[in-house]
Protein backbone atom coordinates (compact mmCIF):
# COMPACT_ATOMS: atom_id res chain seq x y z
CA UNK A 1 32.04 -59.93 12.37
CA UNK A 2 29.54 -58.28 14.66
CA UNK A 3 29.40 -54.47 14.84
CA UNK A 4 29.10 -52.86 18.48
CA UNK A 5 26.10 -51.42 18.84
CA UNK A 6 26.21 -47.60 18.10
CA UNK A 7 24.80 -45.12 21.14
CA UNK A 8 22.19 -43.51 19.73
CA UNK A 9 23.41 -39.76 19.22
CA UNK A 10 21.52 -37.40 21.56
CA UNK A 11 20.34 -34.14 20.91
CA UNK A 12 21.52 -31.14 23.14
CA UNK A 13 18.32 -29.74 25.78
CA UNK A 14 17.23 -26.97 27.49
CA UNK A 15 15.74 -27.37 31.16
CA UNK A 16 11.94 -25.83 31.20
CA UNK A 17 11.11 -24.33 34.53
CA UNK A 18 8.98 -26.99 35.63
CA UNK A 19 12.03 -29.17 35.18
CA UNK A 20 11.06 -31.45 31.53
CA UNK A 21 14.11 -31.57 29.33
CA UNK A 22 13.17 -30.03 26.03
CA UNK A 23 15.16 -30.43 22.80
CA UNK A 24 17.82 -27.11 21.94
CA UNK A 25 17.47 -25.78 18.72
CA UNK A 26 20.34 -24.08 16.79
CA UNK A 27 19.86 -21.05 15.07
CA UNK A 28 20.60 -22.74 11.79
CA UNK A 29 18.36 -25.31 12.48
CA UNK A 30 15.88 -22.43 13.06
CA UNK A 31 16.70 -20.70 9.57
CA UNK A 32 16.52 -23.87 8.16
CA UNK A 33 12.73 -24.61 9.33
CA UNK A 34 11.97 -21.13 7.71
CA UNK A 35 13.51 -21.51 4.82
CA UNK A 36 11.34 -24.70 4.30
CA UNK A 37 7.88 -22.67 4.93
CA UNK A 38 7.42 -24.96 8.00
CA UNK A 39 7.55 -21.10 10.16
CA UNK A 40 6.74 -18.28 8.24
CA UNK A 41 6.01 -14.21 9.39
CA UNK A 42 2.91 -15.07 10.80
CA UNK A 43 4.20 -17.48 13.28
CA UNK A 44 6.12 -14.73 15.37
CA UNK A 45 8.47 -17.59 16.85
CA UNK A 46 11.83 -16.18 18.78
CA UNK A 47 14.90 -18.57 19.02
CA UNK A 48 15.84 -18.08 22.96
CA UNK A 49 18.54 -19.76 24.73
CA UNK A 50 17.75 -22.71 22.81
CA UNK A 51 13.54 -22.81 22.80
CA UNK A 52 11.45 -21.88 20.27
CA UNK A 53 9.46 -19.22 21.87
CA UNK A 54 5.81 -18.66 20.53
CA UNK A 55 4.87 -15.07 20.73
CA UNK A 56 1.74 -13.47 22.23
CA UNK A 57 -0.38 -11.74 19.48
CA UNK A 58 -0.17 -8.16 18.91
CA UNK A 59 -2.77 -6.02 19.63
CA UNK A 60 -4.20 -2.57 18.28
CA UNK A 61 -3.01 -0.88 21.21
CA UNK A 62 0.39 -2.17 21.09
CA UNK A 63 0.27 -1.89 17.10
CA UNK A 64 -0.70 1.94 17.54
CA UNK A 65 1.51 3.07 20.09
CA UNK A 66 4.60 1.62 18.14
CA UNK A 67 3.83 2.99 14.61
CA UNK A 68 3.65 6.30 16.81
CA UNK A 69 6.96 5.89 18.41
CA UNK A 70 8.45 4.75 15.25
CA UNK A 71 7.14 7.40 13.02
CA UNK A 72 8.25 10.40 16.22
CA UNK A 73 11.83 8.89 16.20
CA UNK A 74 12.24 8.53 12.07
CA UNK A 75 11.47 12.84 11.97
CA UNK A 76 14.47 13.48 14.77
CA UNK A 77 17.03 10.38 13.05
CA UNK A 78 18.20 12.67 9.76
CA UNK A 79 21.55 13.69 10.06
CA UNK A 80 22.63 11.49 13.27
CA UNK A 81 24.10 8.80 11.48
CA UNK A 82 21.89 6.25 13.16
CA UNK A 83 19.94 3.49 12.00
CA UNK A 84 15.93 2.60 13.39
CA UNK A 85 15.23 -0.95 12.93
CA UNK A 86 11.49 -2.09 13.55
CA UNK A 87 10.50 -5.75 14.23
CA UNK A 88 13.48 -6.72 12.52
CA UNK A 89 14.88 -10.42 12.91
CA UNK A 90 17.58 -9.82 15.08
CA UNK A 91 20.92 -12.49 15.23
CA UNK A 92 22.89 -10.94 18.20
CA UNK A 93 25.00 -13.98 18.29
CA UNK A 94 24.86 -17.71 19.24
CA UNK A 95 21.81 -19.54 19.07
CA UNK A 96 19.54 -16.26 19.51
CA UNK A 97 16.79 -14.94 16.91
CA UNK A 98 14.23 -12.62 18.36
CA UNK A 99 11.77 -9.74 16.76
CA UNK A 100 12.68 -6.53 19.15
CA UNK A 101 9.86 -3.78 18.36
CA UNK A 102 12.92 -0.89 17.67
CA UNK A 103 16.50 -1.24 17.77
CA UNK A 104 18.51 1.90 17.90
CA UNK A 105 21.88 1.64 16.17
CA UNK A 106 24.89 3.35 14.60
CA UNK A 107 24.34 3.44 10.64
CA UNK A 108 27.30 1.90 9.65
CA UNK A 109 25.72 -1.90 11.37
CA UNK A 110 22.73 -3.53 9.60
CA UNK A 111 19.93 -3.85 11.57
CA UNK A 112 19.86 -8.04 11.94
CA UNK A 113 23.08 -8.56 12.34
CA UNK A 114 23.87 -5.24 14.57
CA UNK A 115 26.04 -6.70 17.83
CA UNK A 116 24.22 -6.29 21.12
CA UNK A 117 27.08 -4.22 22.09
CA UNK A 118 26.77 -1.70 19.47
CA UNK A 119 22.47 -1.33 20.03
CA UNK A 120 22.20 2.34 21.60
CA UNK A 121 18.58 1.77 22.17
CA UNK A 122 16.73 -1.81 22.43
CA UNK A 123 12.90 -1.33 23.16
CA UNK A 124 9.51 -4.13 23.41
CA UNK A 125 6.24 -2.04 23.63
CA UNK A 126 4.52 -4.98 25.93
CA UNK A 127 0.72 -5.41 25.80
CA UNK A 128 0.58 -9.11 26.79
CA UNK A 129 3.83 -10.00 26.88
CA UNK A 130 4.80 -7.56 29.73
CA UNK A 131 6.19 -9.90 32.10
CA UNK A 132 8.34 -12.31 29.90
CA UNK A 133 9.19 -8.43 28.32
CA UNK A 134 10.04 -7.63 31.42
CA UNK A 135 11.76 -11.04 32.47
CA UNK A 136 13.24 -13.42 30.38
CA UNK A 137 13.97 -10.81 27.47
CA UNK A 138 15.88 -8.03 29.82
CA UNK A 139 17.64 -11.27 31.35
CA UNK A 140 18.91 -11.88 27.96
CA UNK A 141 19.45 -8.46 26.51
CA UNK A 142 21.49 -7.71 29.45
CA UNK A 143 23.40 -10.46 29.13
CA UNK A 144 24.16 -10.11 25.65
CA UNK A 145 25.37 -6.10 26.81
CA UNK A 146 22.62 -4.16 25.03
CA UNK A 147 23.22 -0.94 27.45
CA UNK A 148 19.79 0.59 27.17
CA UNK A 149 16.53 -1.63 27.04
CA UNK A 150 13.00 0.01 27.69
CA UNK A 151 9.78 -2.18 28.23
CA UNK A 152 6.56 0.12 27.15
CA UNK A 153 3.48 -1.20 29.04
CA UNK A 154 0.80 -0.41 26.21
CA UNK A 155 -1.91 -0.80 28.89
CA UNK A 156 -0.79 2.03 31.51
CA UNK A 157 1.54 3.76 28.86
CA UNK A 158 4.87 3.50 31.69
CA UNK A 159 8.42 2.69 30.87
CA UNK A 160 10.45 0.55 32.93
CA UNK A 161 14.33 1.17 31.62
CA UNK A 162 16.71 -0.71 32.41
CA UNK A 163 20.12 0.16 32.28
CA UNK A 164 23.79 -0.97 33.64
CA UNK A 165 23.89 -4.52 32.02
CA UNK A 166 25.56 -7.37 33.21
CA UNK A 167 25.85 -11.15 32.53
CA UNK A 168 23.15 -11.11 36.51
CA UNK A 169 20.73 -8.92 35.07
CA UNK A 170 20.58 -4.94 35.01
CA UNK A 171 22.08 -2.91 37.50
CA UNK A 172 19.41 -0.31 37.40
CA UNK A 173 15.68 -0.68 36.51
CA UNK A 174 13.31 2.72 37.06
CA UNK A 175 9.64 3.10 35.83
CA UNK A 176 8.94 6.42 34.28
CA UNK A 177 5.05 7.57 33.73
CA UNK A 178 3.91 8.70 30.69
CA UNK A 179 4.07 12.41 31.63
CA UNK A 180 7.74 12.29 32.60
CA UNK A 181 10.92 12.16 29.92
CA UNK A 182 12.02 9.68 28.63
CA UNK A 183 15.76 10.63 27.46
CA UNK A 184 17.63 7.70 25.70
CA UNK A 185 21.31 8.05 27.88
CA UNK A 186 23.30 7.06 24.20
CA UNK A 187 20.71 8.99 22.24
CA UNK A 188 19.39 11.97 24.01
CA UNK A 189 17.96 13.47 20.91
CA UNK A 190 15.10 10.99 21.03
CA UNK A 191 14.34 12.63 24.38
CA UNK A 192 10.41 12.47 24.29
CA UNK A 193 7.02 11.77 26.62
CA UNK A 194 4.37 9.25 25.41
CA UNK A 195 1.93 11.41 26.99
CA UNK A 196 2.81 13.81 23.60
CA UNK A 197 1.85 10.39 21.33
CA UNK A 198 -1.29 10.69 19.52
CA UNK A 199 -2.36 6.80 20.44
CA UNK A 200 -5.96 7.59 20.39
């Protein structure tokens, strides 16, 4: 007896912007690649709605001014019960892995596996990558609730904050100059100006 023939089983795709179907990744499918050695650290590869998302190399600027803001927040965290993550492989949910620069959290979450809900502070110090920072990345942090999300422009040393999130975007997006404060609305504490960095 003849067998029907089978359809062939398709894979699920993401629409690129200049319209080419592109094949969706899971993020187990992801882990799995890693786990393999066929990604590895060096590849900086984020798992966004679906893609595989190269990212742009870090430069010494951006590499400076994060250490900086890293090291300035770790002195004022001791006693607040709250957790700094750095470049940590985040897995808000879904089919989502990216590398944030500093995630701001209660203590009691670990860092990868923190829900966007509970992040007090989500931040991307941008050198190259300021308008997909600024773009693509606040469209999805927003939609995945992540209240507070600040996009450092390493170049001009300005802070575009977004706030209010929603599943359309953020409801309120201000720049602030290096010279003015910076105050973290869930974690005033970390109040600071990058001006006061030493990112010489």
């Amino acid at each position: 007896m003849n067998e029907l023939p089978r359809e062939p089983k398709t894979r699920p795709t993401t629409q690129g912007a200049e319209g080419v179907p592109r094949l969706r990744w899971t993020l187990a499918e992801f882990e799995r690649l890693t786990e393999l050695g066929i990604f590895t650290e060096d590849d900086r590869i984020e798992l966004i709605e679906g893609e595989l998302v190269p990212m742009s190399p870090k430069g010494n600027r951006h590499e400076v001014l994060r250490d900086e803001l890293m090291n300035w927040m770790i002195e004022r965290l001791p006693g607040q019960g709250l957790r700094l993550s750095v470049e940590i492989g985040w897995r808000p949910g879904g089919d989502i892995y990216v590398e944030p620069d500093i995630l701001v959290c209660p203590r009691s979450f670990k860092g990868p596996t923190v829900p966007a809900t509970e992040v007090l502070l989500a931040i991307e110090v941008a050198d190259s990558s300021f308008r997909f920072d600024t773009s693509t990345k606040a469209r999805l942090y927003a939609a995945l609730g992540i209240r507070e999300y600040w996009v450092i422009n390493a170049k001009i040393m300005a802070t575009r904050v977004h706030r209010e999130p929603s599943a359309a975007g953020y409801g309120s997006v201000l720049e602030v100059s290096s010279g003015e404060m910076l105050v973290p609305a869930f974690v005033p504490s970390l109040a600071l100006k990058l001006a006061d960095l030493d990112t010489r």
